[in-house]
PDB file of N, CA and C in Angstrom:
ATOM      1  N   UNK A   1      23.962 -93.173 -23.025  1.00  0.00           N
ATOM      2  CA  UNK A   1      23.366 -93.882 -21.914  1.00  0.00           C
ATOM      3  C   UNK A   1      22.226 -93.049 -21.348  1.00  0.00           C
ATOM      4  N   UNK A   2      21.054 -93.942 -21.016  1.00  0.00           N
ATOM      5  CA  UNK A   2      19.704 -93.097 -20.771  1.00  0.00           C
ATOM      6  C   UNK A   2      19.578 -93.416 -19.043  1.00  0.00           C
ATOM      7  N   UNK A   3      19.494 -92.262 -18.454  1.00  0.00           N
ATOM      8  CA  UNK A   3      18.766 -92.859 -17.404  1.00  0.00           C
ATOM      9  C   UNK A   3      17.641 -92.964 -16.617  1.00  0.00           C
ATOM     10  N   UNK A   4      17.140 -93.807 -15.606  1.00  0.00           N
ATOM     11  CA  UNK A   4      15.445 -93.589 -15.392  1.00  0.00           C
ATOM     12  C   UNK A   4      15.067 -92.330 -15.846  1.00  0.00           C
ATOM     13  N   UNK A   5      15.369 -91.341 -15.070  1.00  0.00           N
ATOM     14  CA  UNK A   5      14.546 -89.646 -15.348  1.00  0.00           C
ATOM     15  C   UNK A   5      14.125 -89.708 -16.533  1.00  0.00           C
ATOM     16  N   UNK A   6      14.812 -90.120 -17.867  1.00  0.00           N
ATOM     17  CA  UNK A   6      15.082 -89.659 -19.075  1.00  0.00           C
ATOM     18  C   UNK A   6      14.093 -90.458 -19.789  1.00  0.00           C
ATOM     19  N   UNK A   7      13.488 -91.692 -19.234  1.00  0.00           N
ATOM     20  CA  UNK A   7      12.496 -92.389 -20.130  1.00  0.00           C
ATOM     21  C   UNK A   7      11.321 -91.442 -19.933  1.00  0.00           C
ATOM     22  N   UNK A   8      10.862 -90.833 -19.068  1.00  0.00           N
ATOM     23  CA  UNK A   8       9.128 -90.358 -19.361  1.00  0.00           C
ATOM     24  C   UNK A   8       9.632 -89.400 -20.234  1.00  0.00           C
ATOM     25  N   UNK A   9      10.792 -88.498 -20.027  1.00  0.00           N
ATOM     26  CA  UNK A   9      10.687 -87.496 -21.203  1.00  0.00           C
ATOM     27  C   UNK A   9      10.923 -87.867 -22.324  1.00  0.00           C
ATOM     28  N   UNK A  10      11.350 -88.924 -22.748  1.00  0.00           N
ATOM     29  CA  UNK A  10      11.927 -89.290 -24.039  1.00  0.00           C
ATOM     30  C   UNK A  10      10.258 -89.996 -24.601  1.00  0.00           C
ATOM     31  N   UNK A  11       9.467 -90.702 -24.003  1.00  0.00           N
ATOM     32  CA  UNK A  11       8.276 -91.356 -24.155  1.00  0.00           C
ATOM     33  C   UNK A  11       7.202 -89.922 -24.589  1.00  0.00           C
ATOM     34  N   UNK A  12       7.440 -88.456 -24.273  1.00  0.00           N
ATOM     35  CA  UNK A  12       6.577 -87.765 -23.753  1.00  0.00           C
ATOM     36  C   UNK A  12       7.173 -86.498 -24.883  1.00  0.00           C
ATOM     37  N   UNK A  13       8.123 -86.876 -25.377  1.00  0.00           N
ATOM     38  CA  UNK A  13       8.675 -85.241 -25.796  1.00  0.00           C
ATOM     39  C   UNK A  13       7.749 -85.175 -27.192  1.00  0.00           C
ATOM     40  N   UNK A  14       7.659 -85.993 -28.002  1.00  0.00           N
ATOM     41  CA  UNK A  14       6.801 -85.839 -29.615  1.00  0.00           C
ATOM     42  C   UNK A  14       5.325 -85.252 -28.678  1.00  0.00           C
ATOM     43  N   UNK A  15       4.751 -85.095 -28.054  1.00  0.00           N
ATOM     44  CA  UNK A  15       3.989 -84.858 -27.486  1.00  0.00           C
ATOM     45  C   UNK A  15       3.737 -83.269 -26.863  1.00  0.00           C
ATOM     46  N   UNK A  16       4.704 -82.877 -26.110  1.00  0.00           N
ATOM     47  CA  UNK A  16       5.275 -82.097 -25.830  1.00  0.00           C
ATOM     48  C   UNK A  16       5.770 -80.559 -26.704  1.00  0.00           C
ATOM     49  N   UNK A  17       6.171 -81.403 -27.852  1.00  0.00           N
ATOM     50  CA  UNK A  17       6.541 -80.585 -28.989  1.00  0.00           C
ATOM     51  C   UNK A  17       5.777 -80.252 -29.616  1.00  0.00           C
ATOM     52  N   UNK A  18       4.629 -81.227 -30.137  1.00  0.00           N
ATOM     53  CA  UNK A  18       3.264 -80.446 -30.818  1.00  0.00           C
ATOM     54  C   UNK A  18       2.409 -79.781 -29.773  1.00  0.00           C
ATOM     55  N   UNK A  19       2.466 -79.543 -28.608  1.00  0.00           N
ATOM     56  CA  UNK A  19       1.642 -78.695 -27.899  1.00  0.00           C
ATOM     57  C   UNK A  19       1.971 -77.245 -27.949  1.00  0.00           C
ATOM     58  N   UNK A  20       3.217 -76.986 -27.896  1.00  0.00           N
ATOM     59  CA  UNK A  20       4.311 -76.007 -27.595  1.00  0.00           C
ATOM     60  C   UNK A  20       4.249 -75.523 -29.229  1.00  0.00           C
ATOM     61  N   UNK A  21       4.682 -76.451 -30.085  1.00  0.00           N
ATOM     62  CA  UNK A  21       3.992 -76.178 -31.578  1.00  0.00           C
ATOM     63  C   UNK A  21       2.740 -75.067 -32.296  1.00  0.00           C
ATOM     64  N   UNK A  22       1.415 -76.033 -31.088  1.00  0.00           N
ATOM     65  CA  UNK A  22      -0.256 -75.372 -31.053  1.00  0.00           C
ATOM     66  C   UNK A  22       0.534 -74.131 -30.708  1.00  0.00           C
ATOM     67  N   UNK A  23       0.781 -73.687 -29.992  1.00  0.00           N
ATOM     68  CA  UNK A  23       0.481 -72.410 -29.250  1.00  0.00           C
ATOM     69  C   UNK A  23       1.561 -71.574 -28.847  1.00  0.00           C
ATOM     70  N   UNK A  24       2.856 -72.006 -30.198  1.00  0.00           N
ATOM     71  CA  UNK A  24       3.374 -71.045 -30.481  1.00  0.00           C
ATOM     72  C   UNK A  24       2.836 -69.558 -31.648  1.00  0.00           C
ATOM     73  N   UNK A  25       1.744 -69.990 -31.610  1.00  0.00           N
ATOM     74  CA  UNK A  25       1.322 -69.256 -32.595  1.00  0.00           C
ATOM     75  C   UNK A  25      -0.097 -68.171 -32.035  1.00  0.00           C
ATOM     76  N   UNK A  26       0.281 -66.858 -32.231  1.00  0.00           N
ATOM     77  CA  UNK A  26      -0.498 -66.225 -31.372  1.00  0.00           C
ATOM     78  C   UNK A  26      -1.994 -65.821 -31.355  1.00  0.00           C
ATOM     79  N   UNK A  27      -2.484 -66.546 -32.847  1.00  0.00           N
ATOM     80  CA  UNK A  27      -4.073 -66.593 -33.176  1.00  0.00           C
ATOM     81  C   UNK A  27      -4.350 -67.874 -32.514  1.00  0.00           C
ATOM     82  N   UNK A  28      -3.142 -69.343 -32.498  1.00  0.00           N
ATOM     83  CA  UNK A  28      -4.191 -70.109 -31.681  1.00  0.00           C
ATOM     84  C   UNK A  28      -4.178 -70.041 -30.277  1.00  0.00           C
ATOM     85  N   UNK A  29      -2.874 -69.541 -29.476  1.00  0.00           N
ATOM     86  CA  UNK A  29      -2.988 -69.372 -28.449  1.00  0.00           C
ATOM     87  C   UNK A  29      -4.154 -68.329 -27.990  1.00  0.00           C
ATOM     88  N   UNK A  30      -4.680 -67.230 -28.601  1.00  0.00           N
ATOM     89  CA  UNK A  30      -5.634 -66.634 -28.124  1.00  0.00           C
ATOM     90  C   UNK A  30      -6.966 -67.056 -28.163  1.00  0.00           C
ATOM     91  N   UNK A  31      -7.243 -67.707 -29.428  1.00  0.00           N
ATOM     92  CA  UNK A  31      -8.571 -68.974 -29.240  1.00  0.00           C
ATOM     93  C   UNK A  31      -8.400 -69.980 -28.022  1.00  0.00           C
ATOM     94  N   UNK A  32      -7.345 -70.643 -27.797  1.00  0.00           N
ATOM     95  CA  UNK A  32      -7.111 -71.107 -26.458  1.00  0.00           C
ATOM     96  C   UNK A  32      -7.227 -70.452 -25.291  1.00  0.00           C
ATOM     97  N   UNK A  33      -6.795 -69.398 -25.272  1.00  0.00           N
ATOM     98  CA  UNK A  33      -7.088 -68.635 -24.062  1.00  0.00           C
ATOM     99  C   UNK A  33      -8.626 -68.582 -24.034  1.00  0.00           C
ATOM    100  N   UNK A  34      -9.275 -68.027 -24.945  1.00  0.00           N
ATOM    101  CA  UNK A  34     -11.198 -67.624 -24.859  1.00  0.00           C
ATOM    102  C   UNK A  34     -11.434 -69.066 -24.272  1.00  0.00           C
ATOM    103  N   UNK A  35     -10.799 -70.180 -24.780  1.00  0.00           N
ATOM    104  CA  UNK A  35     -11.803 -71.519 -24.183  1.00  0.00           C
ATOM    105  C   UNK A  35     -11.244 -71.910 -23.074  1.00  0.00           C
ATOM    106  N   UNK A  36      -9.730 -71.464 -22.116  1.00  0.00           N
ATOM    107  CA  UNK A  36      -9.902 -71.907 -21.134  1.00  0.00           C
ATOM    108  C   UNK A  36     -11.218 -71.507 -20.193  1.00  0.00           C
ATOM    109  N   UNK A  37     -11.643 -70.133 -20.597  1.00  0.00           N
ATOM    110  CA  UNK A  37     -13.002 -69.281 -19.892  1.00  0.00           C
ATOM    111  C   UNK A  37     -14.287 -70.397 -20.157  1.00  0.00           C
ATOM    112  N   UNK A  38     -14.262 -71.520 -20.747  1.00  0.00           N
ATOM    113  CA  UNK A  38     -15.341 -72.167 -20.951  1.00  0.00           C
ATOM    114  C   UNK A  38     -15.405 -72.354 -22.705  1.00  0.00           C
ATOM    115  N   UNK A  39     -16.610 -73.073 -22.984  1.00  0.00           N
ATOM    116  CA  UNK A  39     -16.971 -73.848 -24.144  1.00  0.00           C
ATOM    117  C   UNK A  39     -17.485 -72.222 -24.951  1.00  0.00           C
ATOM    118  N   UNK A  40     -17.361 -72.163 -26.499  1.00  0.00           N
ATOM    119  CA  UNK A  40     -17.955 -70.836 -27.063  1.00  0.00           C
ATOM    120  C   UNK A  40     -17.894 -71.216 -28.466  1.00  0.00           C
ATOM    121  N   UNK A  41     -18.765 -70.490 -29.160  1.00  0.00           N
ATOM    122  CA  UNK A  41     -19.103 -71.033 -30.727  1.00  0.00           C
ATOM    123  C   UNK A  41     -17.966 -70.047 -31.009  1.00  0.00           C
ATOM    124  N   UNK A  42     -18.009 -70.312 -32.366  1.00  0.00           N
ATOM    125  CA  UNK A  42     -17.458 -69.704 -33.405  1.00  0.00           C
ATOM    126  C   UNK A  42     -17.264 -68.608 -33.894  1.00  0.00           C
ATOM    127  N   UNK A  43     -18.696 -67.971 -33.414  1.00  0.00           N
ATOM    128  CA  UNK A  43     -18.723 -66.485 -33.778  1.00  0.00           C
ATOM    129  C   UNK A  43     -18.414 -66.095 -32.405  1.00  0.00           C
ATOM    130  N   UNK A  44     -18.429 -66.131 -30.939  1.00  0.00           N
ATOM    131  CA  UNK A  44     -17.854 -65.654 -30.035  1.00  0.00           C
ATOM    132  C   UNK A  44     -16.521 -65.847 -30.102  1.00  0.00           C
ATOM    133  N   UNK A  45     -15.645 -66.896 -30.677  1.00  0.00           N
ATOM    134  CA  UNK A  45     -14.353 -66.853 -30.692  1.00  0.00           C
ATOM    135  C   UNK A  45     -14.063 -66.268 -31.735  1.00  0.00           C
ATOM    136  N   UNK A  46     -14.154 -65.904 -32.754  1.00  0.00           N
ATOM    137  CA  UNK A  46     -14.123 -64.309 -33.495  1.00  0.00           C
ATOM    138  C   UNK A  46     -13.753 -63.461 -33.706  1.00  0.00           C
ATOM    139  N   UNK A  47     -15.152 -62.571 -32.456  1.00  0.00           N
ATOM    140  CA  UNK A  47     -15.250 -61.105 -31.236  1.00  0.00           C
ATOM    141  C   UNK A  47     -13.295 -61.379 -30.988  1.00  0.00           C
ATOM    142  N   UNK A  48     -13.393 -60.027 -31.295  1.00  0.00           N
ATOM    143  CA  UNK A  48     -12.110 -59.682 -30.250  1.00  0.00           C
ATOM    144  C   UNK A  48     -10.919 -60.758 -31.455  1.00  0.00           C
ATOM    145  N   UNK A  49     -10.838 -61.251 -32.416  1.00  0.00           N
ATOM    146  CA  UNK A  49      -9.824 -61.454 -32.947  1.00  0.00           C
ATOM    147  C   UNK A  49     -10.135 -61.485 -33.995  1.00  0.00           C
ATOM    148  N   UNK A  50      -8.734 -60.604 -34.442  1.00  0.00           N
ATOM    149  CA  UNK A  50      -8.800 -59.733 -36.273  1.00  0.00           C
ATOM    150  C   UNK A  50      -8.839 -60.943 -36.993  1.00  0.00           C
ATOM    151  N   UNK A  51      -9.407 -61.941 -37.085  1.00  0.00           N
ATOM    152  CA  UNK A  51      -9.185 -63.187 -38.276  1.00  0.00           C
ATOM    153  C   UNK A  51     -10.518 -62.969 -38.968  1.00  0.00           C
ATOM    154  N   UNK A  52      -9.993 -63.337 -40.644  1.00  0.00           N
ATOM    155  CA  UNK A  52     -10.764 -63.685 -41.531  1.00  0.00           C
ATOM    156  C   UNK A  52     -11.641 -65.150 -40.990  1.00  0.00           C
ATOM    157  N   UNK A  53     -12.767 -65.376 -41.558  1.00  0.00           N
ATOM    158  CA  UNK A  53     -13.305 -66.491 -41.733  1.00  0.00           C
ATOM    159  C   UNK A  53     -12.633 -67.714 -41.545  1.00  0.00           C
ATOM    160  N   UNK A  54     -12.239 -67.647 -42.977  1.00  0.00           N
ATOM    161  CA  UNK A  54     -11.528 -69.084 -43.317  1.00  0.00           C
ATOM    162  C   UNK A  54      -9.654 -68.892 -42.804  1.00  0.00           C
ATOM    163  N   UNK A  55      -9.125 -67.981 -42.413  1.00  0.00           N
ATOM    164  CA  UNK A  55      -8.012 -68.063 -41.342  1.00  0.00           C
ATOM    165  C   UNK A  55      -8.483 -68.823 -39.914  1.00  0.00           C
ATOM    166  N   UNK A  56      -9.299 -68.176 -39.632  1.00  0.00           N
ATOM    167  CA  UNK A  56     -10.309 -68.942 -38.136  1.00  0.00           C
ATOM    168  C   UNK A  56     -10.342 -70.235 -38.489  1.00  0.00           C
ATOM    169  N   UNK A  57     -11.048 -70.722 -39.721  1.00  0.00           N
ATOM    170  CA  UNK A  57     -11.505 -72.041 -39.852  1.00  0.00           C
ATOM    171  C   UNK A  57     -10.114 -72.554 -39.737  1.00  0.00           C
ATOM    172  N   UNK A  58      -9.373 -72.485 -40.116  1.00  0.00           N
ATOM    173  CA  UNK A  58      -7.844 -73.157 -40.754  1.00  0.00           C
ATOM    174  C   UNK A  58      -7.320 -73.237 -38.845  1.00  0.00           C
ATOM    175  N   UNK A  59      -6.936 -72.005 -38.152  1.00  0.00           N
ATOM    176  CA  UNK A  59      -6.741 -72.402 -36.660  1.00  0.00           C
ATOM    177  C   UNK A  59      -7.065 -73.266 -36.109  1.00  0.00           C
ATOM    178  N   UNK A  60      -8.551 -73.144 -36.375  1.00  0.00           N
ATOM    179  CA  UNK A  60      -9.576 -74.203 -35.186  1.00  0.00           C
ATOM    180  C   UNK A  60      -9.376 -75.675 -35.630  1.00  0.00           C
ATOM    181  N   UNK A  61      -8.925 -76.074 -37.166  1.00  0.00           N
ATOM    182  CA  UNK A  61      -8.916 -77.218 -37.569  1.00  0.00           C
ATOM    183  C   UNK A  61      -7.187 -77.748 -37.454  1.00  0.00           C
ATOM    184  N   UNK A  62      -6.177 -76.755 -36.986  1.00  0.00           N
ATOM    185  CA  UNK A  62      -4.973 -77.594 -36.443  1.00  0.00           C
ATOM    186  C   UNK A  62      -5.369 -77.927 -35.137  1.00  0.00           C
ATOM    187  N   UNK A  63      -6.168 -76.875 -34.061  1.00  0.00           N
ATOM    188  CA  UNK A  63      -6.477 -77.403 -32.965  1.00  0.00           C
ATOM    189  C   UNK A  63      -6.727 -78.605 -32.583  1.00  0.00           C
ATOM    190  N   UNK A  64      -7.903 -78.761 -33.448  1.00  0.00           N
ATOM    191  CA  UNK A  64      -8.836 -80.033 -33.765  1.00  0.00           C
ATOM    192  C   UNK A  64      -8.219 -81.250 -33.917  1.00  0.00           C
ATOM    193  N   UNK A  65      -6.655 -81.349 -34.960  1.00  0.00           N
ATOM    194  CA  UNK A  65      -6.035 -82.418 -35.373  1.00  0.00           C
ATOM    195  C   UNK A  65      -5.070 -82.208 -34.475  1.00  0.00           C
ATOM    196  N   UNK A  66      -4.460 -81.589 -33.331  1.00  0.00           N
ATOM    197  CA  UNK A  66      -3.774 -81.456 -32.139  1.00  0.00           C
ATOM    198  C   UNK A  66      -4.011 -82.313 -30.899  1.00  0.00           C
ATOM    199  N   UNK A  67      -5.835 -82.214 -31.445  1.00  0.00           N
ATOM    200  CA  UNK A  67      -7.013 -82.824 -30.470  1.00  0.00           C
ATOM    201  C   UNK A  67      -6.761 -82.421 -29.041  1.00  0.00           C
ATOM    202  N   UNK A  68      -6.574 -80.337 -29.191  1.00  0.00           N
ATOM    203  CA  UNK A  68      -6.841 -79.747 -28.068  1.00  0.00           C
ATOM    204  C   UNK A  68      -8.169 -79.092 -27.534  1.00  0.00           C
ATOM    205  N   UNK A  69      -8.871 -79.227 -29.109  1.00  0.00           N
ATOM    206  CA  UNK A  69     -10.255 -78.612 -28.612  1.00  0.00           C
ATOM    207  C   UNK A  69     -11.307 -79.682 -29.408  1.00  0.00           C
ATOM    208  N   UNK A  70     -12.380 -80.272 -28.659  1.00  0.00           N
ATOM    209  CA  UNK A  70     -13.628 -80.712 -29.274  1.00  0.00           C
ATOM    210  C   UNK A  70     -14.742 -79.809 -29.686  1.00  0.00           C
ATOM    211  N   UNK A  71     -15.507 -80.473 -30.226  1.00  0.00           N
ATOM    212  CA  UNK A  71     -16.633 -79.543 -31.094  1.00  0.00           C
ATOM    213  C   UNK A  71     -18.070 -80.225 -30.659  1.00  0.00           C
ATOM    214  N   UNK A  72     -18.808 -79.058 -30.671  1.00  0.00           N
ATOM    215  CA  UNK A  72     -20.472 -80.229 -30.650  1.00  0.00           C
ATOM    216  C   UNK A  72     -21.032 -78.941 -31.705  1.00  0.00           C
ATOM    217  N   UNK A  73     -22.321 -79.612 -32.684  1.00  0.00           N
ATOM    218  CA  UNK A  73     -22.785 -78.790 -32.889  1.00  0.00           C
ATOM    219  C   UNK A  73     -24.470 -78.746 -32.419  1.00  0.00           C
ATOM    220  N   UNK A  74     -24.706 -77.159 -32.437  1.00  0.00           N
ATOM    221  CA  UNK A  74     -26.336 -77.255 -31.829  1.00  0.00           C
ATOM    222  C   UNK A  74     -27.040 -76.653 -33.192  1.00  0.00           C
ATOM    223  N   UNK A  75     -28.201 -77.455 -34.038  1.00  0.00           N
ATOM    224  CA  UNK A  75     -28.731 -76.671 -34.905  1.00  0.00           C
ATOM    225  C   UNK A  75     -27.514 -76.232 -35.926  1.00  0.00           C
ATOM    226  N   UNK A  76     -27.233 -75.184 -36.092  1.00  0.00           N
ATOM    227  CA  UNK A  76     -25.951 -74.781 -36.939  1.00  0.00           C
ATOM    228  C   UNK A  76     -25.107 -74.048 -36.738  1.00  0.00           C
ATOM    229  N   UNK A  77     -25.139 -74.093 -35.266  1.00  0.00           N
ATOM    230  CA  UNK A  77     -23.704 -73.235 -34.555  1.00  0.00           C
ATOM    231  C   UNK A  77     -22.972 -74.341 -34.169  1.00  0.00           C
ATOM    232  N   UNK A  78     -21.638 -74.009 -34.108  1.00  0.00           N
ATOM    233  CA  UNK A  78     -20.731 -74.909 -33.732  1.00  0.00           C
ATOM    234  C   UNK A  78     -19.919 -74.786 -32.738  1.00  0.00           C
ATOM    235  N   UNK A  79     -19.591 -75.229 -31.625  1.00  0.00           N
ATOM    236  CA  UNK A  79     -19.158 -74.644 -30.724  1.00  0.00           C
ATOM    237  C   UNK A  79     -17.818 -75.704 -29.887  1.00  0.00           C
ATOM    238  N   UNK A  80     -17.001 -75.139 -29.650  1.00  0.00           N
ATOM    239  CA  UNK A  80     -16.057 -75.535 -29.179  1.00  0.00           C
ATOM    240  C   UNK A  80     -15.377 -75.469 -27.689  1.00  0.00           C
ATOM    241  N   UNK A  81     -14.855 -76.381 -27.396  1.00  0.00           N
ATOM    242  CA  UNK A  81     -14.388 -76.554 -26.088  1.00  0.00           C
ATOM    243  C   UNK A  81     -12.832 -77.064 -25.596  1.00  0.00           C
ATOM    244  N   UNK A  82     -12.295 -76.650 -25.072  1.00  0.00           N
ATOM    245  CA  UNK A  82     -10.731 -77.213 -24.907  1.00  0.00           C
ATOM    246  C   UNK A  82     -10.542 -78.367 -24.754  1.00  0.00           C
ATOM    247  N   UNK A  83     -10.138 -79.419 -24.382  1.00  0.00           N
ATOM    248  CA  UNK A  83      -9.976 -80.870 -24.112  1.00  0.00           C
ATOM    249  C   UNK A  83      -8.864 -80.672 -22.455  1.00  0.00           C
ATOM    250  N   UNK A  84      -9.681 -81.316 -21.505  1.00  0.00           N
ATOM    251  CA  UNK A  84      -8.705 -81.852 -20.354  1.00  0.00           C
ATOM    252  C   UNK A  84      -7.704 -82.170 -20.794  1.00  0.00           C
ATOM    253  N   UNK A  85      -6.133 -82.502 -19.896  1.00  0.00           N
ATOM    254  CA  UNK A  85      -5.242 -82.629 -20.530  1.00  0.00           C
ATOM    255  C   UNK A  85      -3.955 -81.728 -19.928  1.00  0.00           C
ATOM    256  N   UNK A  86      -2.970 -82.503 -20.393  1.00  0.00           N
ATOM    257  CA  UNK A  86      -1.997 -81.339 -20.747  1.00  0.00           C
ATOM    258  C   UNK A  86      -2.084 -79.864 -21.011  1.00  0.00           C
ATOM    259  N   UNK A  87      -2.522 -79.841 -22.586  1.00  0.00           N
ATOM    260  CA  UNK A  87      -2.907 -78.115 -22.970  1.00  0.00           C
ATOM    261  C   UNK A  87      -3.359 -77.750 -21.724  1.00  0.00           C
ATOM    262  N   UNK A  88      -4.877 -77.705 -21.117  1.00  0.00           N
ATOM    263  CA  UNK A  88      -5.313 -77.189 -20.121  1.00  0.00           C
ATOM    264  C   UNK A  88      -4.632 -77.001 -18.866  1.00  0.00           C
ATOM    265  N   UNK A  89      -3.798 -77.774 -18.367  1.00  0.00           N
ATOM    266  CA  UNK A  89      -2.810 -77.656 -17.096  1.00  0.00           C
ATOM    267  C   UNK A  89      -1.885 -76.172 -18.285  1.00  0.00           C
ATOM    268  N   UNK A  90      -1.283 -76.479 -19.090  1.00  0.00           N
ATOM    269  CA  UNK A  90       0.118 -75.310 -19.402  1.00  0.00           C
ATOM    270  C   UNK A  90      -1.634 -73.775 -19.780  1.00  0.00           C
ATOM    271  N   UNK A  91      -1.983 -74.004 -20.246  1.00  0.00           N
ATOM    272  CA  UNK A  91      -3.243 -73.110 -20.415  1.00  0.00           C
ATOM    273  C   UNK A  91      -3.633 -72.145 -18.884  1.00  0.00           C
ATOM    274  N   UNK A  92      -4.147 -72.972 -18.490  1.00  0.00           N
ATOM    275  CA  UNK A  92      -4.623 -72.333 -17.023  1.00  0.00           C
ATOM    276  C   UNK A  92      -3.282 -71.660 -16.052  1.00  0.00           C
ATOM    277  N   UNK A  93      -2.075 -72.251 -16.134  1.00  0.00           N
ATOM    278  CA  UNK A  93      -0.760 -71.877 -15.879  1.00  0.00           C
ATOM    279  C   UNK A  93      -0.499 -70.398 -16.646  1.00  0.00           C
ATOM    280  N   UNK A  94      -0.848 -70.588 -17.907  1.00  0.00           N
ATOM    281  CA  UNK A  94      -0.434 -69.272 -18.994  1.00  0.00           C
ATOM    282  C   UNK A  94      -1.313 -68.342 -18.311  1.00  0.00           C
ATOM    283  N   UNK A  95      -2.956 -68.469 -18.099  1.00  0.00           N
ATOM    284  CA  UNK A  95      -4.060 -67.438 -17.992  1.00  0.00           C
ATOM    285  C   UNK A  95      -3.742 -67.082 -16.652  1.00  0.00           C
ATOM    286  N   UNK A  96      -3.518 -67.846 -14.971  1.00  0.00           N
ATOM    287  CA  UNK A  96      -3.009 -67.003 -14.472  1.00  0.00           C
ATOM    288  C   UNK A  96      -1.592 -66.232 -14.444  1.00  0.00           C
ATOM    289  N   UNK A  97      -1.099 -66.513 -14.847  1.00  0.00           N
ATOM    290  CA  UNK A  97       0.295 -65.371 -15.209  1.00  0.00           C
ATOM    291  C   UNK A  97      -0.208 -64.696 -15.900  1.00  0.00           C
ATOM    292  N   UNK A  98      -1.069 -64.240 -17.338  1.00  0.00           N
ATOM    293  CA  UNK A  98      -0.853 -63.515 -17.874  1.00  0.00           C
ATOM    294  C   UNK A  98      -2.208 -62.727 -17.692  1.00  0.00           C
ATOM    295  N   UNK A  99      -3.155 -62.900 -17.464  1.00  0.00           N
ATOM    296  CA  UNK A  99      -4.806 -63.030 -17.561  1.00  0.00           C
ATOM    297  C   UNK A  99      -5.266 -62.394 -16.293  1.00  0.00           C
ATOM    298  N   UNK A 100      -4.403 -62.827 -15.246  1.00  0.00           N
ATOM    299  CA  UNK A 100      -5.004 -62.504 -13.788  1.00  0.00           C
ATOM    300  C   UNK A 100      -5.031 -61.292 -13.689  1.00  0.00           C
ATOM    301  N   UNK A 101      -6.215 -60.273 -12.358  1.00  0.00           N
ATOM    302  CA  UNK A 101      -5.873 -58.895 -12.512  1.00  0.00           C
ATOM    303  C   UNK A 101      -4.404 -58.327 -12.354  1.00  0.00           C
ATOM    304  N   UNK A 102      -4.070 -59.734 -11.240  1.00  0.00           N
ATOM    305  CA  UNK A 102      -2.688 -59.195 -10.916  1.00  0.00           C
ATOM    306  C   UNK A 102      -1.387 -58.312 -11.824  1.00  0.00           C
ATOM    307  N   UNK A 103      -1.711 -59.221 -13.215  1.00  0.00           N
ATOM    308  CA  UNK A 103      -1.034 -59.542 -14.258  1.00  0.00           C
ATOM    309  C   UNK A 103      -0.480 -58.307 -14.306  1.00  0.00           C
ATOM    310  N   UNK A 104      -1.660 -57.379 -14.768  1.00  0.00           N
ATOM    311  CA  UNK A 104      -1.516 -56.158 -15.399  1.00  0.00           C
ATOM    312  C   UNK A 104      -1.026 -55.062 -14.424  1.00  0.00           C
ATOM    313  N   UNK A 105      -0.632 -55.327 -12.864  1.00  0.00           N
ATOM    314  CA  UNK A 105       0.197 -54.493 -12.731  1.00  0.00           C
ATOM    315  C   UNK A 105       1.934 -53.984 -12.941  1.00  0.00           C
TER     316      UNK A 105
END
């Protein structure tokens, strides 16, 4: 027997689960983290993380089919941006807990 409470989560959990999915994983959660700071190409999301090329490419393209981050390209940089949303509410939640100066005391 289901009751009210139990329909949004039951409507909401496949949802839920591939987010938690994204960003159990600690190369995409850290590309997530660089784009809650704003929109950044490819080679700035990079900087600062030990990934090969085509490991990067392979991250950014579960993101992509997660449809947590959009893309524009300028000329032949490509640059990416988080998507409003869910992700971004648990995102911005993660960066101040973990991100803030506070954090690090």
């Amino acid at each position: 027997m289901t009751t009210a409470g139990e329909a949004p989560i039951q409507a909401h959990v496949g949802e839920a689960t591939a987010l938690l999915k994204a960003l159990a994983n600690e190369n995409r959660l850290m590309l997530l983290c660089k784009l809650v700071e704003g929109e950044q190409s490819v080679g700035q999301l990079n900087r600062g993380i030990d990934l090969s090329q085509s490991a990067l490419s392979q991250h950014l393209a579960v993101l992509r089919s997660e449809g947590l981050v959009t893309t524009r390209r300028q000329a032949q940089t490509i640059y990416y941006a988080l998507v409003d949303g869910p992700a971004r509410q648990v995102l911005d939640t993660l960066h101040g807990i973990y991100c803030s100066p506070q954090s690090s005391d």
